[in-house]
Protein backbone atom coordinates (compact mmCIF):
# COMPACT_ATOMS: atom_id res chain seq x y z
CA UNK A 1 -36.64 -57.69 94.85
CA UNK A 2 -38.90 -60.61 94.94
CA UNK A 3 -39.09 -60.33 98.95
CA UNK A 4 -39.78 -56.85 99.08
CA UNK A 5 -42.82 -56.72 96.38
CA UNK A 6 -43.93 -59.87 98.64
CA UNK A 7 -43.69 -57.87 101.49
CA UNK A 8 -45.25 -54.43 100.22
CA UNK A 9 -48.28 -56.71 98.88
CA UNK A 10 -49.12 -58.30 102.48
CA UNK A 11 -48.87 -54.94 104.03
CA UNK A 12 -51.13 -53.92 101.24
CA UNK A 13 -53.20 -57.21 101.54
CA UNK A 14 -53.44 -56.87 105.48
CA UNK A 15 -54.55 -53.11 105.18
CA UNK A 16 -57.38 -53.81 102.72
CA UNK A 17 -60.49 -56.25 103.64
CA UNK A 18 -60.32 -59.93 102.40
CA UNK A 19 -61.78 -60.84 99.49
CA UNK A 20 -64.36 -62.50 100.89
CA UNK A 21 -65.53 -59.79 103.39
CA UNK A 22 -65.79 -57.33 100.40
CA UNK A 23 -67.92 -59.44 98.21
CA UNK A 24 -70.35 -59.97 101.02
CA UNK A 25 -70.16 -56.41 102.14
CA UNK A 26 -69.57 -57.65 105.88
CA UNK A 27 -66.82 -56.18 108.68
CA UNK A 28 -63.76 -57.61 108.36
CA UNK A 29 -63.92 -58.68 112.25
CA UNK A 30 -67.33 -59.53 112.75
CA UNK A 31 -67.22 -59.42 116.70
CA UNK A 32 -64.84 -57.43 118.57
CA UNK A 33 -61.77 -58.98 120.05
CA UNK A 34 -61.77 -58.52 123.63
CA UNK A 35 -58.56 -60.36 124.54
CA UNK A 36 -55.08 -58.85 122.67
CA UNK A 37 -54.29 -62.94 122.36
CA UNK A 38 -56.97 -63.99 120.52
CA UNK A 39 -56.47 -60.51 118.79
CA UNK A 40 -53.16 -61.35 117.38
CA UNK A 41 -54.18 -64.85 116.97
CA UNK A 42 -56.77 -63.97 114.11
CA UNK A 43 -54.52 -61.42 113.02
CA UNK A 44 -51.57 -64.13 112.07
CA UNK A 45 -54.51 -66.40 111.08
CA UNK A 46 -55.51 -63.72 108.71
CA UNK A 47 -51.99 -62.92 107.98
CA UNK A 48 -51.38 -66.57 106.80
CA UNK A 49 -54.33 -66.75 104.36
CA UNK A 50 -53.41 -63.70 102.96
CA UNK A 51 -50.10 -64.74 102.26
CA UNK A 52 -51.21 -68.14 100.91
CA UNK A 53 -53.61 -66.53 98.58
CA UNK A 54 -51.07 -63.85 97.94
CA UNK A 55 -48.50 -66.76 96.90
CA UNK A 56 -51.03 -68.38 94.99
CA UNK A 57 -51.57 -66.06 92.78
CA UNK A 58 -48.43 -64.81 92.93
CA UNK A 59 -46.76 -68.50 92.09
CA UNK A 60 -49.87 -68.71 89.40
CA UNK A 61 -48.36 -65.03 88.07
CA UNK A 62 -45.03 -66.44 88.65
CA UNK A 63 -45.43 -69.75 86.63
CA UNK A 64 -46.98 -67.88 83.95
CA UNK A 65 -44.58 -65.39 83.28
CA UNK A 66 -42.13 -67.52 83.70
CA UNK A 67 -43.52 -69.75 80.81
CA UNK A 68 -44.14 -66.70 78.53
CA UNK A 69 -40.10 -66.07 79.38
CA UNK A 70 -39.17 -69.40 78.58
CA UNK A 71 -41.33 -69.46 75.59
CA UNK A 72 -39.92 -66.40 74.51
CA UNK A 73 -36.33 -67.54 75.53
CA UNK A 74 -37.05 -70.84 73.30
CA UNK A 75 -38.29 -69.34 70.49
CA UNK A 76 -35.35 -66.65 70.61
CA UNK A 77 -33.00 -69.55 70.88
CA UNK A 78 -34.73 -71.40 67.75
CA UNK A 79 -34.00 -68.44 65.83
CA UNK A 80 -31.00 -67.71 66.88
CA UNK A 81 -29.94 -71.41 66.18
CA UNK A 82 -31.54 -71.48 62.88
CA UNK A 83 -29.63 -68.47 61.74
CA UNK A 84 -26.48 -70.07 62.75
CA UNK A 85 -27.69 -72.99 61.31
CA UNK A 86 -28.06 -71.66 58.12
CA UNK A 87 -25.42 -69.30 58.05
CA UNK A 88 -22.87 -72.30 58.91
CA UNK A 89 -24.93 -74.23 55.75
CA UNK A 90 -24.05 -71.20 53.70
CA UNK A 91 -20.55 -71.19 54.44
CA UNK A 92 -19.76 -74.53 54.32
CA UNK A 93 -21.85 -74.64 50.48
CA UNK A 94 -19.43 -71.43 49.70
CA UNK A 95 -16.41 -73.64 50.74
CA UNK A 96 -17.68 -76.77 48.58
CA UNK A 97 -17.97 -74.61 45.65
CA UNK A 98 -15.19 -73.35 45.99
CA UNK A 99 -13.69 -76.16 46.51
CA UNK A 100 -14.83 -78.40 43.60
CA UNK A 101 -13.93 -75.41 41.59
CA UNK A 102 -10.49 -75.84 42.41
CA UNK A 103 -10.14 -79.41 42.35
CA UNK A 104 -11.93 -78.42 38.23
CA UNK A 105 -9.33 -76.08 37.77
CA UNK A 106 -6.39 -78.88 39.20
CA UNK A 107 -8.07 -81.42 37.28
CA UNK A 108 -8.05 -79.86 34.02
CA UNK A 109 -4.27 -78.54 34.40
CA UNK A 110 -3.53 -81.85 35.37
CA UNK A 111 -5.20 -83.40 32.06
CA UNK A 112 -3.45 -80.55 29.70
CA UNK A 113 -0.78 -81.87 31.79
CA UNK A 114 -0.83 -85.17 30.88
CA UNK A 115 -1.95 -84.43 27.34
CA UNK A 116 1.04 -82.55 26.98
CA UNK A 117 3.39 -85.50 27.75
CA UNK A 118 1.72 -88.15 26.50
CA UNK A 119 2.16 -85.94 22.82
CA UNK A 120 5.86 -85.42 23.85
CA UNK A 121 6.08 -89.49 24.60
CA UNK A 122 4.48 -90.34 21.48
CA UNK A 123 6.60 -87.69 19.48
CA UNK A 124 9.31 -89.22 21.19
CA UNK A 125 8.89 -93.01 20.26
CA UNK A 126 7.87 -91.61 16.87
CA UNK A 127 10.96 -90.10 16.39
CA UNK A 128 12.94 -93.44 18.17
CA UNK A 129 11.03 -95.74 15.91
CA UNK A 130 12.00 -93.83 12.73
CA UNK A 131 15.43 -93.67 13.99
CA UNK A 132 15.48 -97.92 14.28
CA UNK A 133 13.37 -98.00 10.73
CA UNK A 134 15.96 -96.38 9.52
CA UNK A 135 18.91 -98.26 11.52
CA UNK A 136 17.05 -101.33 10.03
CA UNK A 137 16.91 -100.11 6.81
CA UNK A 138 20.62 -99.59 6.35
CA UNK A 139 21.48 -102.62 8.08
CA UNK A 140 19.02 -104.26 5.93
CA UNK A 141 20.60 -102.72 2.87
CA UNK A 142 24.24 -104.00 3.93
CA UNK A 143 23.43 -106.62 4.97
CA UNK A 144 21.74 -107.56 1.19
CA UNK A 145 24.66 -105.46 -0.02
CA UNK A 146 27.36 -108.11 1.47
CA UNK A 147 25.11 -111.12 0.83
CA UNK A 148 24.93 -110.38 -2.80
CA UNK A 149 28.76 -109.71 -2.81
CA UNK A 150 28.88 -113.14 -0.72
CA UNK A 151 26.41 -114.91 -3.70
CA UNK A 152 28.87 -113.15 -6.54
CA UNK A 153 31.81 -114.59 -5.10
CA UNK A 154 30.40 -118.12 -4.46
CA UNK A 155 28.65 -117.99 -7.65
CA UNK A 156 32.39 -117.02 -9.78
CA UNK A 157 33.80 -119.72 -7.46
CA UNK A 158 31.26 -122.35 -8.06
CA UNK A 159 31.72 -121.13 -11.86
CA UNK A 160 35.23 -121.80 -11.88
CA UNK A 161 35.10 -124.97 -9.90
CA UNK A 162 32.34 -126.24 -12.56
CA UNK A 163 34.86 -125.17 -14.83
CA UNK A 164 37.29 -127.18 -13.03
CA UNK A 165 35.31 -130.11 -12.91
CA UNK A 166 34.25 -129.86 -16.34
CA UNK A 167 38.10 -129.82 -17.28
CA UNK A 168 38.87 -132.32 -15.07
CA UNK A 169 35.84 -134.34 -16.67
CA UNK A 170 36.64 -133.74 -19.90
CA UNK A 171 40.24 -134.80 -19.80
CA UNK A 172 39.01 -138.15 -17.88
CA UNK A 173 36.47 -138.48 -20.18
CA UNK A 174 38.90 -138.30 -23.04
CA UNK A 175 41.26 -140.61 -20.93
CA UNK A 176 38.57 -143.02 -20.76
CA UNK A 177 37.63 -142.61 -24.54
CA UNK A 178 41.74 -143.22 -24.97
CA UNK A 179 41.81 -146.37 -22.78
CA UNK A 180 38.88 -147.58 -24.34
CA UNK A 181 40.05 -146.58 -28.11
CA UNK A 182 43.11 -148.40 -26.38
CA UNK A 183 41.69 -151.36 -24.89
CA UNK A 184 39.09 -151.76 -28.26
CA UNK A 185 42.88 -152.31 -30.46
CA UNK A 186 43.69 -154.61 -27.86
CA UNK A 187 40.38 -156.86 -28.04
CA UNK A 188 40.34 -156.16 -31.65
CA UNK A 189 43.99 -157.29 -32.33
């Protein structure tokens, strides 16, 4: 498309004057050509200024549109990008909140959780250290129960061997008084 506005605008460019003959008001060909050489000569010669004004401004028209285009393209781009940008930001601060939410909602079933058995575990040893209170208790009570059945009995047998031994003192006590009373008539007679 590019080739074909190039090559309607030299046809154009070749039909019209130059630029420079129409601000001066002068003929295009000042002198007549008298030799079809020299003819075509000045013709290409023309032809070839034309066409590097023509690209001139054409590259000037080129390189200008072509940086309105890219500024247009970048600024589309930087808009584009900033919407996804933002709209990823959005998301991924939807999926955060939703996410510490959760891990809220985990959290505190977790510590009910816990709450829960630690109040079973202490009901638990509550109930197993009443339980051994008690087992203590009554082993505590029989225990006192056969010790003062133990003391009773070594009490009536140290009793009755006191007894004993008072008997057995007495009656060598009144032996002794006898062989004394007995041996006093002998140191006496």
């Amino acid at each position: 498309m590019c080739k074909r506005l190039l090559i309607v605008l030299i046809a154009a460019v070749m039909m019209a004057p130059t630029s420079s003959a129409v601000v001066a008001k002068e003929p295009l060909l000042k002198k007549p050509l008298l030799f079809p050489k020299v003819k075509a000569r000045r013709r290409e010669e023309l032809k070839q200024e034309l066409k590097g004004e023509l690209l001139d401004e054409l590259g000037a028209k080129l390189d200008a549109d072509l940086a309105a285009a890219m500024k247009q393209a970048t600024e589309t781009l930087t808009n584009v990008t900033n919407e996804n940008i933002a709209t990823a930001s959005n998301k991924l601060k939807t999926q955060h909140e939703s996410s510490v939410k959760q891990l809220s909602a985990q959290t505190g079933a977790a510590k009910k959780a816990l709450s829960d058995q630690a109040a079973a575990n202490q009901k638990a040893l509550a109930t197993q250290v009443n339980q051994a209170k008690t087992a203590l208790a009554e082993q505590t009570e029989k225990g006192l129960a056969d010790i003062a059945k133990q003391n009773a009995a070594s009490f009536a047998k140290v009793k009755q061997q006191q007894k004993r031994a008072l008997a057995v003192l007495k009656k060598q006590n009144a032996e002794f008084a006898a062989a004394l009373a007995d041996q006093q008539t002998k140191f006496e007679a």
